[in-house]
N, C-alpha and C. Protein backbone atom coordinates (compact mmCIF):
# COMPACT_ATOMS: atom_id res chain seq x y z
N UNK A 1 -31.15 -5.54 -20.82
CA UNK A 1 -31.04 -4.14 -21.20
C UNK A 1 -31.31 -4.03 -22.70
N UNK A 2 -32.66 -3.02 -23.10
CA UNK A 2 -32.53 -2.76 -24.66
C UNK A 2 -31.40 -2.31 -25.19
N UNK A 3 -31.71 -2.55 -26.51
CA UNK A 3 -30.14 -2.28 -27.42
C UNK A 3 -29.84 -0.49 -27.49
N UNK A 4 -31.24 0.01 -27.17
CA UNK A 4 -31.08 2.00 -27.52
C UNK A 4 -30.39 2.34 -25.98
N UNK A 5 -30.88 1.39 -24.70
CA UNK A 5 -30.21 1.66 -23.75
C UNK A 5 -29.01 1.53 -23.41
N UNK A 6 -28.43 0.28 -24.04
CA UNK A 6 -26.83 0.04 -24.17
C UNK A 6 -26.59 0.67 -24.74
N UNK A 7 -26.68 1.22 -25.91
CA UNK A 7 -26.52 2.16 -26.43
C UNK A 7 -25.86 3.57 -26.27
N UNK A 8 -27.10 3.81 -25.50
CA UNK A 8 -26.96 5.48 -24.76
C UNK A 8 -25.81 5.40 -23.63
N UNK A 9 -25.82 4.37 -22.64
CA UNK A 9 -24.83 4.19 -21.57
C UNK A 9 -23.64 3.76 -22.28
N UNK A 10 -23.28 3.18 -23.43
CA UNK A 10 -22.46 3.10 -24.19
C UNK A 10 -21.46 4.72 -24.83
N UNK A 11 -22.39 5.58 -25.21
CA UNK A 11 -22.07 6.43 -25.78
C UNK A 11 -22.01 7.52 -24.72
N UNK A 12 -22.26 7.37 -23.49
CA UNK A 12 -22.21 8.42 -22.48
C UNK A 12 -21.05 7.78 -21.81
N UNK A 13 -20.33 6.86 -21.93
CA UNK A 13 -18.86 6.29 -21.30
C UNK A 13 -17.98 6.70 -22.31
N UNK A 14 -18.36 6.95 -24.03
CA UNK A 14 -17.07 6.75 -24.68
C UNK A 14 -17.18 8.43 -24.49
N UNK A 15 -17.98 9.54 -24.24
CA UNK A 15 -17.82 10.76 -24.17
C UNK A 15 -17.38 10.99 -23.21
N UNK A 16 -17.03 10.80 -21.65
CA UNK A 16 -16.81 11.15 -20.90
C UNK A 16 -15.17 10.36 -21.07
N UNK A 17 -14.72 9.27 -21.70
CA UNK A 17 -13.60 8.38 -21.79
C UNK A 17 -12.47 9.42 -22.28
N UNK A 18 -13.34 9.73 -23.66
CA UNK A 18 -12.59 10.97 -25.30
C UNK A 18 -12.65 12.28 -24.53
N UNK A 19 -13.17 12.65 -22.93
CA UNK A 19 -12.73 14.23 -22.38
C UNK A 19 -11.98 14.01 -21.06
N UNK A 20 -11.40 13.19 -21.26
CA UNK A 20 -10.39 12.85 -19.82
C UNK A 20 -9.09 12.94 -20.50
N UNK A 21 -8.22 13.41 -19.65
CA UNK A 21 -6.69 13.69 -20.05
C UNK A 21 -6.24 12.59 -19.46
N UNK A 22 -5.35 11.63 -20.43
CA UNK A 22 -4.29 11.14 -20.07
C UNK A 22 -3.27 11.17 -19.02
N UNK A 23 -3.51 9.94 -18.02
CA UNK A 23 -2.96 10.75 -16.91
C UNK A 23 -2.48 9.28 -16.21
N UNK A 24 -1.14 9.39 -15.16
CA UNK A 24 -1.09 8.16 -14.16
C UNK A 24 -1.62 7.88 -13.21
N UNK A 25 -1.53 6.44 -12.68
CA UNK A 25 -2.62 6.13 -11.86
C UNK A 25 -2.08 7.37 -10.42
N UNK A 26 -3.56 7.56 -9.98
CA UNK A 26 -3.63 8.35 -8.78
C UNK A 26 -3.68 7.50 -7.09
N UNK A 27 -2.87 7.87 -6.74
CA UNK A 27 -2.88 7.34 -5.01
C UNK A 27 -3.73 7.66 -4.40
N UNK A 28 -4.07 6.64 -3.24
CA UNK A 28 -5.00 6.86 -2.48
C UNK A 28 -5.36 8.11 -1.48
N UNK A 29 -3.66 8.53 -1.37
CA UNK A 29 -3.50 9.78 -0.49
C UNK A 29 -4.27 11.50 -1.35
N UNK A 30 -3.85 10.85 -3.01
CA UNK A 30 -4.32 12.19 -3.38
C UNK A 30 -5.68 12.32 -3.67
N UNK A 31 -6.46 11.04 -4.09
CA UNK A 31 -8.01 10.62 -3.74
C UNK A 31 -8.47 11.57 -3.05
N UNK A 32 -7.86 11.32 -1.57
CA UNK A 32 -8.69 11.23 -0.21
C UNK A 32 -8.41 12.85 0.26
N UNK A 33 -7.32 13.62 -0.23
CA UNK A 33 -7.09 14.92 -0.67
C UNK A 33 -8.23 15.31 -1.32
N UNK A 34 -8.42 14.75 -2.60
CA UNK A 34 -9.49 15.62 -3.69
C UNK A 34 -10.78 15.56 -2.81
N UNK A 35 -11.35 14.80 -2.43
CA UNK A 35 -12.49 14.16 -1.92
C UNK A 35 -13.02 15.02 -0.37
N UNK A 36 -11.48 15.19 0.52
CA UNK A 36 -11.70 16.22 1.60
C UNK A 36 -11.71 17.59 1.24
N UNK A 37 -11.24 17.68 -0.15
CA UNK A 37 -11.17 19.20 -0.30
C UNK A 37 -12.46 20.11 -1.51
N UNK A 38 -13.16 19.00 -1.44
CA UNK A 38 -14.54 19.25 -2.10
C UNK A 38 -15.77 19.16 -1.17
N UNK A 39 -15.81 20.82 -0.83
CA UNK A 39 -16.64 21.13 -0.10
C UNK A 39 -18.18 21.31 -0.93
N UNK A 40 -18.35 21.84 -2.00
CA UNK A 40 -19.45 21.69 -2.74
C UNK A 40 -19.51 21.86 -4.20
N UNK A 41 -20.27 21.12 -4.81
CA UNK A 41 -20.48 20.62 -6.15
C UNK A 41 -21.84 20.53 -6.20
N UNK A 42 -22.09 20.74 -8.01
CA UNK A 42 -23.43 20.80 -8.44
C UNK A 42 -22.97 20.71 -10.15
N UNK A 43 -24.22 19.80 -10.35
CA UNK A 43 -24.15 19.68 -11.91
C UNK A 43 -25.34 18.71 -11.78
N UNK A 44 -25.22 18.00 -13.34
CA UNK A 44 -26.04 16.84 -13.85
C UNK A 44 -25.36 15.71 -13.76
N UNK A 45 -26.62 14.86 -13.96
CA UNK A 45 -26.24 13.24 -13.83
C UNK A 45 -27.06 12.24 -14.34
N UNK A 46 -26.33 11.25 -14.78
CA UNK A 46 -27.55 10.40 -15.69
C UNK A 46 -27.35 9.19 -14.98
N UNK A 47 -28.42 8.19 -14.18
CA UNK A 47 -28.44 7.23 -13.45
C UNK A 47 -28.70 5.88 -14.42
N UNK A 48 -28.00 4.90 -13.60
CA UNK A 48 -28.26 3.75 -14.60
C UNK A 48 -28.81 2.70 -13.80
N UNK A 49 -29.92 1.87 -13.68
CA UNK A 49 -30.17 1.20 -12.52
C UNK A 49 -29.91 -0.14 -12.72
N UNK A 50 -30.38 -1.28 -12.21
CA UNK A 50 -29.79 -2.19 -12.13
C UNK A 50 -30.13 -3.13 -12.88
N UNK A 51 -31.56 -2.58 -13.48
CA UNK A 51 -32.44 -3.18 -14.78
C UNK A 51 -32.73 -2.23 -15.81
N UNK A 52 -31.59 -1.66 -15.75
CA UNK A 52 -30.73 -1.05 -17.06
C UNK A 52 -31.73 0.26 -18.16
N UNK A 53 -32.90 0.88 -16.80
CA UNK A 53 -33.39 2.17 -17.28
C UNK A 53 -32.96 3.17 -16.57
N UNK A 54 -32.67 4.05 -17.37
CA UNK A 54 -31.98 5.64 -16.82
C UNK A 54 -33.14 6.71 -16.81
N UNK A 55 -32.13 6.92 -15.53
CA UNK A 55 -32.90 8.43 -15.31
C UNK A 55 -31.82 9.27 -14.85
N UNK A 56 -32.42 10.59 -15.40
CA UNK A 56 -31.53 12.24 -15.12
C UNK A 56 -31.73 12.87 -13.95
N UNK A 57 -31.22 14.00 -13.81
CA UNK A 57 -31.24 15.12 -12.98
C UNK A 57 -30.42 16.22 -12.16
N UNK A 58 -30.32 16.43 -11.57
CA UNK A 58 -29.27 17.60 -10.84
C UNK A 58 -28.90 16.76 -9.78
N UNK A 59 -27.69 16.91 -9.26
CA UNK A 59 -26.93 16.99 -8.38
C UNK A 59 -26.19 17.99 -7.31
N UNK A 60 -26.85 17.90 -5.98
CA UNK A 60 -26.02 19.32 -5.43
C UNK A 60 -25.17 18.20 -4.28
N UNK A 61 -23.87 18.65 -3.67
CA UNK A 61 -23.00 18.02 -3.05
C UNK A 61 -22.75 19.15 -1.61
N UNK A 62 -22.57 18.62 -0.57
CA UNK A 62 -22.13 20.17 0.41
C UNK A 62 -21.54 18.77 1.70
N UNK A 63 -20.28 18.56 1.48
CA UNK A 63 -19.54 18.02 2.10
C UNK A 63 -19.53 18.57 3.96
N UNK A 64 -19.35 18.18 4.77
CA UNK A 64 -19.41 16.76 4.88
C UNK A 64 -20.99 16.38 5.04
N UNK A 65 -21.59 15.42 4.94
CA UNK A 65 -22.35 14.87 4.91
C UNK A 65 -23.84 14.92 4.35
N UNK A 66 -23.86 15.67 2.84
CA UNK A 66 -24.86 16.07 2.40
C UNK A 66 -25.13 15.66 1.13
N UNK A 67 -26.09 15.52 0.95
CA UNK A 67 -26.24 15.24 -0.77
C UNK A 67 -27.80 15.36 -1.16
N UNK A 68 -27.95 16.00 -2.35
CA UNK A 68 -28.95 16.13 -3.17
C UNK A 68 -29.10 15.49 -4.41
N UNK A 69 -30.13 14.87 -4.87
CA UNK A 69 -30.35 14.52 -6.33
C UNK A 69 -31.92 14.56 -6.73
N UNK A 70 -32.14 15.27 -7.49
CA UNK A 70 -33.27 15.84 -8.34
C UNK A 70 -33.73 15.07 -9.57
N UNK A 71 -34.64 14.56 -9.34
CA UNK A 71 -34.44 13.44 -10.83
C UNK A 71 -35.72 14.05 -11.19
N UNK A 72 -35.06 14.54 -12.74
CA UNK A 72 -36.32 15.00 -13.67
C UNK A 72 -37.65 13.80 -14.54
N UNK A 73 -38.42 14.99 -14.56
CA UNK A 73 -39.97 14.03 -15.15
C UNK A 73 -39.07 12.63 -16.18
N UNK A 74 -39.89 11.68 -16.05
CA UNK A 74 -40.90 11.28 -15.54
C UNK A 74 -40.71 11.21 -13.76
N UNK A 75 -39.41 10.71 -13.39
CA UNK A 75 -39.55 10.45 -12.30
C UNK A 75 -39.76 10.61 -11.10
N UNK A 76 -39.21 12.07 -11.11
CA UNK A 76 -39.44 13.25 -10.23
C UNK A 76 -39.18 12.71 -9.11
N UNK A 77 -38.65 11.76 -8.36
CA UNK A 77 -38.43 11.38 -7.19
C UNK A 77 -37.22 12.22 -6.05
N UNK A 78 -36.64 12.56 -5.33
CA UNK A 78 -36.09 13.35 -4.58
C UNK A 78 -35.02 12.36 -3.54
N UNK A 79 -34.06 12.55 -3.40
CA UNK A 79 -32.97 11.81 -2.85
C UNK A 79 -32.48 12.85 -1.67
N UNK A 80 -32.44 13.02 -0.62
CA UNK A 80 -31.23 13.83 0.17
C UNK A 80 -30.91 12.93 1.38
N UNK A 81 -29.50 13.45 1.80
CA UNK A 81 -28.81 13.25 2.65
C UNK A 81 -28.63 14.38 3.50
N UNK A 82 -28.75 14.29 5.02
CA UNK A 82 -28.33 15.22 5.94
C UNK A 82 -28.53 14.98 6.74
N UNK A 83 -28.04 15.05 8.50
CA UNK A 83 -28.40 15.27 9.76
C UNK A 83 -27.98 13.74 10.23
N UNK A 84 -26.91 12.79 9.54
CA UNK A 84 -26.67 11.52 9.34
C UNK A 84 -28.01 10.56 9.10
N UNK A 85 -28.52 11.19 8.01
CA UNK A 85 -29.60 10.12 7.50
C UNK A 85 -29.90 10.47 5.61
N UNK A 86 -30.59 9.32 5.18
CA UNK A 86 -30.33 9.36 3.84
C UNK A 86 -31.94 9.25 3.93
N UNK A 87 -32.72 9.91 2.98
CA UNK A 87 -34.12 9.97 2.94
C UNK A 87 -34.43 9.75 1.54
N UNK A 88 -35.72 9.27 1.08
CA UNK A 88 -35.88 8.68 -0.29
C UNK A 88 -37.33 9.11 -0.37
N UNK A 89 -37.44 10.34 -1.05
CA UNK A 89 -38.61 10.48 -1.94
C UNK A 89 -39.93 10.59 -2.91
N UNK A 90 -41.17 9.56 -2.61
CA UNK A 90 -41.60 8.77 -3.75
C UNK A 90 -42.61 9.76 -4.34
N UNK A 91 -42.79 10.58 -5.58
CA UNK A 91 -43.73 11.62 -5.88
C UNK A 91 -44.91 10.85 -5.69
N UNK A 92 -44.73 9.28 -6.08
CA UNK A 92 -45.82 8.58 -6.17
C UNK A 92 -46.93 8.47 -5.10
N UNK A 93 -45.86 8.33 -3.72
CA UNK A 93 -46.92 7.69 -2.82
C UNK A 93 -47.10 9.11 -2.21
N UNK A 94 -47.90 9.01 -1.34
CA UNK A 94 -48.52 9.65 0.29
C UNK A 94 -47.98 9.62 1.51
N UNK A 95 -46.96 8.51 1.25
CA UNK A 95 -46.35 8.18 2.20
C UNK A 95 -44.96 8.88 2.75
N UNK A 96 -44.14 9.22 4.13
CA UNK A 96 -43.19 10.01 4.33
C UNK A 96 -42.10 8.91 3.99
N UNK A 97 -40.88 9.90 3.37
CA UNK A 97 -39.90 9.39 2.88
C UNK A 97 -39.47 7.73 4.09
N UNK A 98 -38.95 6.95 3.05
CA UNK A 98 -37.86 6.21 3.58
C UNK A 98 -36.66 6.73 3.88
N UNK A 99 -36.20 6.32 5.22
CA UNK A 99 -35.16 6.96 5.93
C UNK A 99 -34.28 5.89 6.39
N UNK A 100 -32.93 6.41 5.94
CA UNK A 100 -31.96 5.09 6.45
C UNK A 100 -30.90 5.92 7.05
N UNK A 101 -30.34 5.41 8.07
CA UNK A 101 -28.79 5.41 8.79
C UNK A 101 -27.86 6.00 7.12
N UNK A 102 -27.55 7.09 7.08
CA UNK A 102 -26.26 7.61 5.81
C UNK A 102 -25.09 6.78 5.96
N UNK A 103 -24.66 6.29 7.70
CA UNK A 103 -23.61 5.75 7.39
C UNK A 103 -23.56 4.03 7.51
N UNK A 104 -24.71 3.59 6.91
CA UNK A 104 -25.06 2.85 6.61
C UNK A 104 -25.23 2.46 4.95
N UNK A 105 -24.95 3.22 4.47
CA UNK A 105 -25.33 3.03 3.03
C UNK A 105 -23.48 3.61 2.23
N UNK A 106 -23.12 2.87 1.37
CA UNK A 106 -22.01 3.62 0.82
C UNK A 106 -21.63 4.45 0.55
N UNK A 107 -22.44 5.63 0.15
CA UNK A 107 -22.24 7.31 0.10
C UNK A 107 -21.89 7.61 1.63
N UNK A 108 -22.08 7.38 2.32
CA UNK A 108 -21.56 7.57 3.39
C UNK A 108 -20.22 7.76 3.56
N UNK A 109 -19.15 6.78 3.00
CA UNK A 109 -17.74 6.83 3.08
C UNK A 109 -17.25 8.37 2.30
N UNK A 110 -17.86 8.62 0.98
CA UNK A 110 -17.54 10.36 0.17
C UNK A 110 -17.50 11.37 0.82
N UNK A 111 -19.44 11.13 1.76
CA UNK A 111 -19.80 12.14 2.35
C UNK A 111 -18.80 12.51 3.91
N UNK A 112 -18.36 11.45 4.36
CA UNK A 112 -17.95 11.49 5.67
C UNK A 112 -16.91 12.82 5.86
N UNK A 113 -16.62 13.53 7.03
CA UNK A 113 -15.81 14.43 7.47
C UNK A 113 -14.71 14.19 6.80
N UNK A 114 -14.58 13.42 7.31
CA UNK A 114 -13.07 12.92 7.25
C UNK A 114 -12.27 11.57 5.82
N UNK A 115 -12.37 11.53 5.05
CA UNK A 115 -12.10 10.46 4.35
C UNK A 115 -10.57 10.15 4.22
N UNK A 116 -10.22 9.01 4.94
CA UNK A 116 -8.82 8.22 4.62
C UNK A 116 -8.80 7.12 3.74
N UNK A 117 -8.90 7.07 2.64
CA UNK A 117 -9.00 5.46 1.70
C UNK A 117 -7.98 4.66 2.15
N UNK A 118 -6.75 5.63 3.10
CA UNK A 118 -5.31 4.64 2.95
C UNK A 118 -5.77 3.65 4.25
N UNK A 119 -6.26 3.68 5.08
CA UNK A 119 -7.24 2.97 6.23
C UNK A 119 -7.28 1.91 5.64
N UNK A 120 -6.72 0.71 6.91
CA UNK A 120 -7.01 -0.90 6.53
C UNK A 120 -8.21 -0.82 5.99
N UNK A 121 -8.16 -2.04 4.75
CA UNK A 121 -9.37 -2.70 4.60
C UNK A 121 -10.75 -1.46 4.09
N UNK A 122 -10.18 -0.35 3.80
CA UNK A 122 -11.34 0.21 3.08
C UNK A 122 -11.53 0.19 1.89
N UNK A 123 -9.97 0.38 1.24
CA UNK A 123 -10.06 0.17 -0.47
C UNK A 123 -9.53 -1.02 -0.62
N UNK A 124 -11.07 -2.26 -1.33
CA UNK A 124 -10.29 -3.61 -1.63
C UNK A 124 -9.78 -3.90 -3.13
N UNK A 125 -10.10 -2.61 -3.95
CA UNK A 125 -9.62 -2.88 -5.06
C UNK A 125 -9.17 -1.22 -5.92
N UNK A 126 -8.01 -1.37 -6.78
CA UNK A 126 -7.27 0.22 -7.30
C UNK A 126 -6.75 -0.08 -8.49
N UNK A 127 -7.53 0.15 -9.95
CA UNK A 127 -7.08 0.08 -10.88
C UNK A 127 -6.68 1.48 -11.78
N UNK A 128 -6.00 1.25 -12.41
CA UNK A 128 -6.02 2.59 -13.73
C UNK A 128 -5.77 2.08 -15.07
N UNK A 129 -6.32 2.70 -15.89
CA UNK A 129 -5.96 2.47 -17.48
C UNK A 129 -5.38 3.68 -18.56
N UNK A 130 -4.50 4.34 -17.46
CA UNK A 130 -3.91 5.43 -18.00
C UNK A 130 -4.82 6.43 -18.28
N UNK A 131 -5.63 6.23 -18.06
CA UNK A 131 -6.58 7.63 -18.37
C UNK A 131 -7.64 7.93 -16.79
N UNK A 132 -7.91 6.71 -16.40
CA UNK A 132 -8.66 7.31 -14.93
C UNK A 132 -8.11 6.07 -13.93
N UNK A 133 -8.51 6.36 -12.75
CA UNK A 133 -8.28 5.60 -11.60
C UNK A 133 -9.34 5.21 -11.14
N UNK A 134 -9.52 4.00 -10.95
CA UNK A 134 -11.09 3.39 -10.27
C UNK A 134 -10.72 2.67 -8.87
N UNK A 135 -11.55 2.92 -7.80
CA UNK A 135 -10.94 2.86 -6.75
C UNK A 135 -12.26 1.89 -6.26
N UNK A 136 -12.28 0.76 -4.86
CA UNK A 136 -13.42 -0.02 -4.60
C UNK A 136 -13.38 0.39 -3.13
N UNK A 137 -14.41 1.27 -2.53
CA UNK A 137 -13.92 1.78 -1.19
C UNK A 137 -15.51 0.98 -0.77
N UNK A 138 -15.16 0.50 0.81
CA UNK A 138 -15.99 0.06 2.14
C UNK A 138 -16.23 0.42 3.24
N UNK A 139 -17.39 0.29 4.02
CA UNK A 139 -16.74 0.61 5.51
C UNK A 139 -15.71 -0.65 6.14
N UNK A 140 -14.97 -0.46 6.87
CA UNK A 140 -13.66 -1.70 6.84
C UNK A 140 -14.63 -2.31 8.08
N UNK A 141 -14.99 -1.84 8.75
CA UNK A 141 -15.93 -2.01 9.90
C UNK A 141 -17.34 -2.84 9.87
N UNK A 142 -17.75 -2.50 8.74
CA UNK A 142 -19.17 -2.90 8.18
C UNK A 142 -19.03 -3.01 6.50
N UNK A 143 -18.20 -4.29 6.11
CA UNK A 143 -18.52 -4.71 4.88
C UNK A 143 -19.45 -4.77 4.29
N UNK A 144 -20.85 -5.31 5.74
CA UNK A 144 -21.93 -5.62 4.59
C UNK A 144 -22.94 -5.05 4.08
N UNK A 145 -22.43 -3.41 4.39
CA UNK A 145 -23.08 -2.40 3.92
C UNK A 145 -22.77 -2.20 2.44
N UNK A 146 -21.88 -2.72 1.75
CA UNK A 146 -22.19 -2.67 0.41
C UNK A 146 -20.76 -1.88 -0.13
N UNK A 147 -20.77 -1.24 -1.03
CA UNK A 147 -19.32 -0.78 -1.39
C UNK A 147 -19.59 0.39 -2.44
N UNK A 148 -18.89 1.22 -2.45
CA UNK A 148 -18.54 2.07 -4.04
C UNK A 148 -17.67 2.28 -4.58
N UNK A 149 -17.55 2.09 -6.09
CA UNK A 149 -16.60 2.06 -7.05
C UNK A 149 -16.72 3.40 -7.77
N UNK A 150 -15.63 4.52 -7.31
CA UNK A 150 -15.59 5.43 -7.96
C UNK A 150 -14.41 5.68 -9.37
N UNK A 151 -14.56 6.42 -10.04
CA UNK A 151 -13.62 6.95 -11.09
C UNK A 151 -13.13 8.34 -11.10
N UNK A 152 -11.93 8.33 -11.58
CA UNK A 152 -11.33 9.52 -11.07
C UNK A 152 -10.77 10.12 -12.53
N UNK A 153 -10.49 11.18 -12.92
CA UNK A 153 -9.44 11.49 -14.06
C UNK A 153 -8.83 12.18 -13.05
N UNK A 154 -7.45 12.48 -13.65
CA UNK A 154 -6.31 13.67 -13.59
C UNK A 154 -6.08 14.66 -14.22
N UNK A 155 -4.98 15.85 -13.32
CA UNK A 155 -4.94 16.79 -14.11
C UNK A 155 -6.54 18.08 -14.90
N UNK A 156 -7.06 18.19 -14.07
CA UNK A 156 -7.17 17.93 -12.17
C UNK A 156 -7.64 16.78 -12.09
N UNK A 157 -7.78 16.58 -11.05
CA UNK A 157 -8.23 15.12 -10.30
C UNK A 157 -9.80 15.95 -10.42
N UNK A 158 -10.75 14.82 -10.69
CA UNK A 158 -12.43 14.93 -10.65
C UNK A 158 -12.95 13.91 -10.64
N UNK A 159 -13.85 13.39 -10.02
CA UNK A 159 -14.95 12.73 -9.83
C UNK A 159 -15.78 12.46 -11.08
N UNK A 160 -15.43 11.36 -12.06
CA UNK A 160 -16.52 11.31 -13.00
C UNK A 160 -17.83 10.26 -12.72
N UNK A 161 -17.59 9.11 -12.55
CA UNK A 161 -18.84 8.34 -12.29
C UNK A 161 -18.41 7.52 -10.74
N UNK A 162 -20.11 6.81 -10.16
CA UNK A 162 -19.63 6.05 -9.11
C UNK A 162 -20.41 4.85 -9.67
N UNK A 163 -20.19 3.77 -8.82
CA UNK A 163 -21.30 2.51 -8.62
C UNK A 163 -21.59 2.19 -7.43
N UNK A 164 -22.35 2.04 -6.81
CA UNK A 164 -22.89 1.70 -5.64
C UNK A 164 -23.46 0.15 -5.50
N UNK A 165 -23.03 -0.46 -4.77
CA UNK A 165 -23.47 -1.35 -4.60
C UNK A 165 -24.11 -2.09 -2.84
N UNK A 166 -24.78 -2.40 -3.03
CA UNK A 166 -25.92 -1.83 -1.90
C UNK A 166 -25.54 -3.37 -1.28
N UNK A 167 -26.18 -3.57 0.10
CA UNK A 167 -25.95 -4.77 0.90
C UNK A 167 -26.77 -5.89 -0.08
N UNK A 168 -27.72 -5.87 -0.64
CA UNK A 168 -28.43 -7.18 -1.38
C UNK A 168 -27.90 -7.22 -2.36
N UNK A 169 -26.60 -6.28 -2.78
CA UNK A 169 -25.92 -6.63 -4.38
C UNK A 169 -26.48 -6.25 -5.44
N UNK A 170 -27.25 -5.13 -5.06
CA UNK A 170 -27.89 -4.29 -6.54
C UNK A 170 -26.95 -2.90 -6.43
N UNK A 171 -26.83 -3.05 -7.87
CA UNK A 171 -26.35 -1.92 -8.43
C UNK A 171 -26.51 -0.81 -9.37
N UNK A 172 -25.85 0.49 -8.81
CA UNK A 172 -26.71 1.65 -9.47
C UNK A 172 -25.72 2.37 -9.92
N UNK A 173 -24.99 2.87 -11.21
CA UNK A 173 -24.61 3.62 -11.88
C UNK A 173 -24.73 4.75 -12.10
N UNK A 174 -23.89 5.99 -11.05
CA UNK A 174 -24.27 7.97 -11.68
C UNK A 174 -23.44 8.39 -12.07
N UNK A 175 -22.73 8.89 -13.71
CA UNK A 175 -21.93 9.32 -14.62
C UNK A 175 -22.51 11.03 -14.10
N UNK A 176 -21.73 11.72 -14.22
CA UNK A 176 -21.44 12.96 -13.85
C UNK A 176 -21.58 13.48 -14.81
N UNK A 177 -22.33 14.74 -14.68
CA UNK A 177 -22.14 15.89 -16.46
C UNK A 177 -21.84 17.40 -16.14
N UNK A 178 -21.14 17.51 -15.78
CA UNK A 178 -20.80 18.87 -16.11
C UNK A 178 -20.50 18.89 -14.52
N UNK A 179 -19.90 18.49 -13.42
CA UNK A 179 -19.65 18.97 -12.14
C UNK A 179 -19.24 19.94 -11.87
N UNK A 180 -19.62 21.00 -11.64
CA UNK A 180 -18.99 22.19 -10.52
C UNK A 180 -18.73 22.27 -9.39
N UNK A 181 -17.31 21.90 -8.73
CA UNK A 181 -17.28 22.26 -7.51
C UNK A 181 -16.85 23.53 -7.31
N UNK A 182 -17.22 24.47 -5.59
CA UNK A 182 -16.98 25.69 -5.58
C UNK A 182 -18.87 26.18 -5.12
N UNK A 183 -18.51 27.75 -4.46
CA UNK A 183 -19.70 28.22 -4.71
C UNK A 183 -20.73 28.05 -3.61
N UNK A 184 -21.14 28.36 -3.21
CA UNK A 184 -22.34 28.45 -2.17
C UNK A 184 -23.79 27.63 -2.34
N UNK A 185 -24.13 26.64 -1.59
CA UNK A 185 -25.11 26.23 -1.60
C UNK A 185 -25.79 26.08 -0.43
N UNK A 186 -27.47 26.75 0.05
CA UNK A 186 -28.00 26.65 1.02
C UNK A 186 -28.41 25.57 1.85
N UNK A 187 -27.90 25.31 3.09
CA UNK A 187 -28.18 24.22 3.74
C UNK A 187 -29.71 23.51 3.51
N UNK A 188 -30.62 24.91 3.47
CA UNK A 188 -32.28 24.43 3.49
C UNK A 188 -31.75 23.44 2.49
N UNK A 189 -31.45 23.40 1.11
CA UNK A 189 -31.31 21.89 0.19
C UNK A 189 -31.79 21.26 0.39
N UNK A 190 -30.67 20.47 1.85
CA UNK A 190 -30.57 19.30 2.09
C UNK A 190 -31.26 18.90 3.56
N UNK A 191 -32.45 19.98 4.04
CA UNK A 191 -32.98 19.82 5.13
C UNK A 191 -34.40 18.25 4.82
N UNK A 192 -34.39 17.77 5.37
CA UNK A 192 -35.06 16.66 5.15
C UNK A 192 -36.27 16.78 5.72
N UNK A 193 -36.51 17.60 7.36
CA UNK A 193 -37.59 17.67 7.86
C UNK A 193 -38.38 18.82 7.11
N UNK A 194 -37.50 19.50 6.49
CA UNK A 194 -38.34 20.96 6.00
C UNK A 194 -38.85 20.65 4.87
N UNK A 195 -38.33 19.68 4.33
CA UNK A 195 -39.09 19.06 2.65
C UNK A 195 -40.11 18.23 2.91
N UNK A 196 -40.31 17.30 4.23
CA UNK A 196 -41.14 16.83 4.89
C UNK A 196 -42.48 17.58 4.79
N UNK A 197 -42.29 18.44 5.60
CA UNK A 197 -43.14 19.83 6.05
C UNK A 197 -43.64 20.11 4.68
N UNK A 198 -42.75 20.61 3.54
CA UNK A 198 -43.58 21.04 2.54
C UNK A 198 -44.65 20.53 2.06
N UNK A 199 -44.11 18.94 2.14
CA UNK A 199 -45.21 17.94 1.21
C UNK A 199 -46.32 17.41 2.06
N UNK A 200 -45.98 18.40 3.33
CA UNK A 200 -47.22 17.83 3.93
C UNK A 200 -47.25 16.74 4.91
N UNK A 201 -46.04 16.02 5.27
CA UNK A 201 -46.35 15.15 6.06
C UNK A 201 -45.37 15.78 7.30
């Protein structure tokens, strides 16, 4: 990783660190509360990949099982989730998205109906440092789908960054900027065949 990139991911942890309230560690029960009771969210996000270049963009959320991410120029690539499948974007190619099983991939456990973290064997790891709660959630069923490590503040409880870590052990970093949950967002979003359709295939 260059030194301007450590850098920047450096200085986008100590800003989000210096706007979190002081707070005790959070239980799994009130997690899995915040998490069922966030029906939709939208903001920005700055991605960190696993060979340590970032990229931006929007974020739209529409629980259960949806997700959007918009990643601005250069990359312009397109991420959604819906209809239990996760689809992947390439502006580059010609080719129709890559499509995977959602509950196959670790966003799957956020997105799901229903989320219990207190469930054997889903959260194998729960730290806090007085200021957020970092939680290591799985499918208990299918370990080797990979895992995510989310962060939490208190007072209110929010969602600041996750890590994902995928079945081959790569990992991807999305710090949160400005989340809004609340508010209406149109299903079209997160329609996968209809974005299909647009681009033509």
């Amino acid at each position: 990783m260059s030194k301007r990139i450590l850098y920047l991911a450096m200085s986008l942890m100590l800003a989000f660190y210096a706007g979190a309230a002081s707070a005790q560690q959070l239980s799994l029960a009130q997690i899995s509360q915040y998490l069922n009771g966030l029906q939709t969210a939208r903001g920005g996000f700055t991605q960190i990949n696993q060979d340590g270049t970032l990229s931006t963009g929007q974020i739209f959320i529409k629980r259960p099982g949806r997700i959007r991410f918009e990643y601005n120029p250069p990359n312009e690539a397109l991420v959604l989730a819906s209809g239990g499948q996760l689809a992947v974007f390439d502006p580059r190619s010609n080719v129709p998205p890559d499509r995977f099983p959602l509950n196959q991939t670790p966003l799957g456990i956020i997105l799901q109906d229903n989320v219990n973290l207190g469930r054997e064997r889903m959260v194998t790891n729960q730290t806090s440092d007085g200021t957020t709660t970092t939680i290591t959630a799985q499918d208990p069923d299918n370990p080797q789908y990979g895992n995510i490590q989310l962060v939490f503040t208190a007072n209110p409880i929010e969602l600041r960054q996750w890590i994902v870590t995928d079945e081959f052990g790569t990992q991807t970093t999305v710090i949160m900027n400005d989340l809004v949950t609340g508010g209406s967002i149109r299903d079209q979003r997160f329609n996968i065949i209809s974005e299909m359709r647009d681009r033509g295939f």
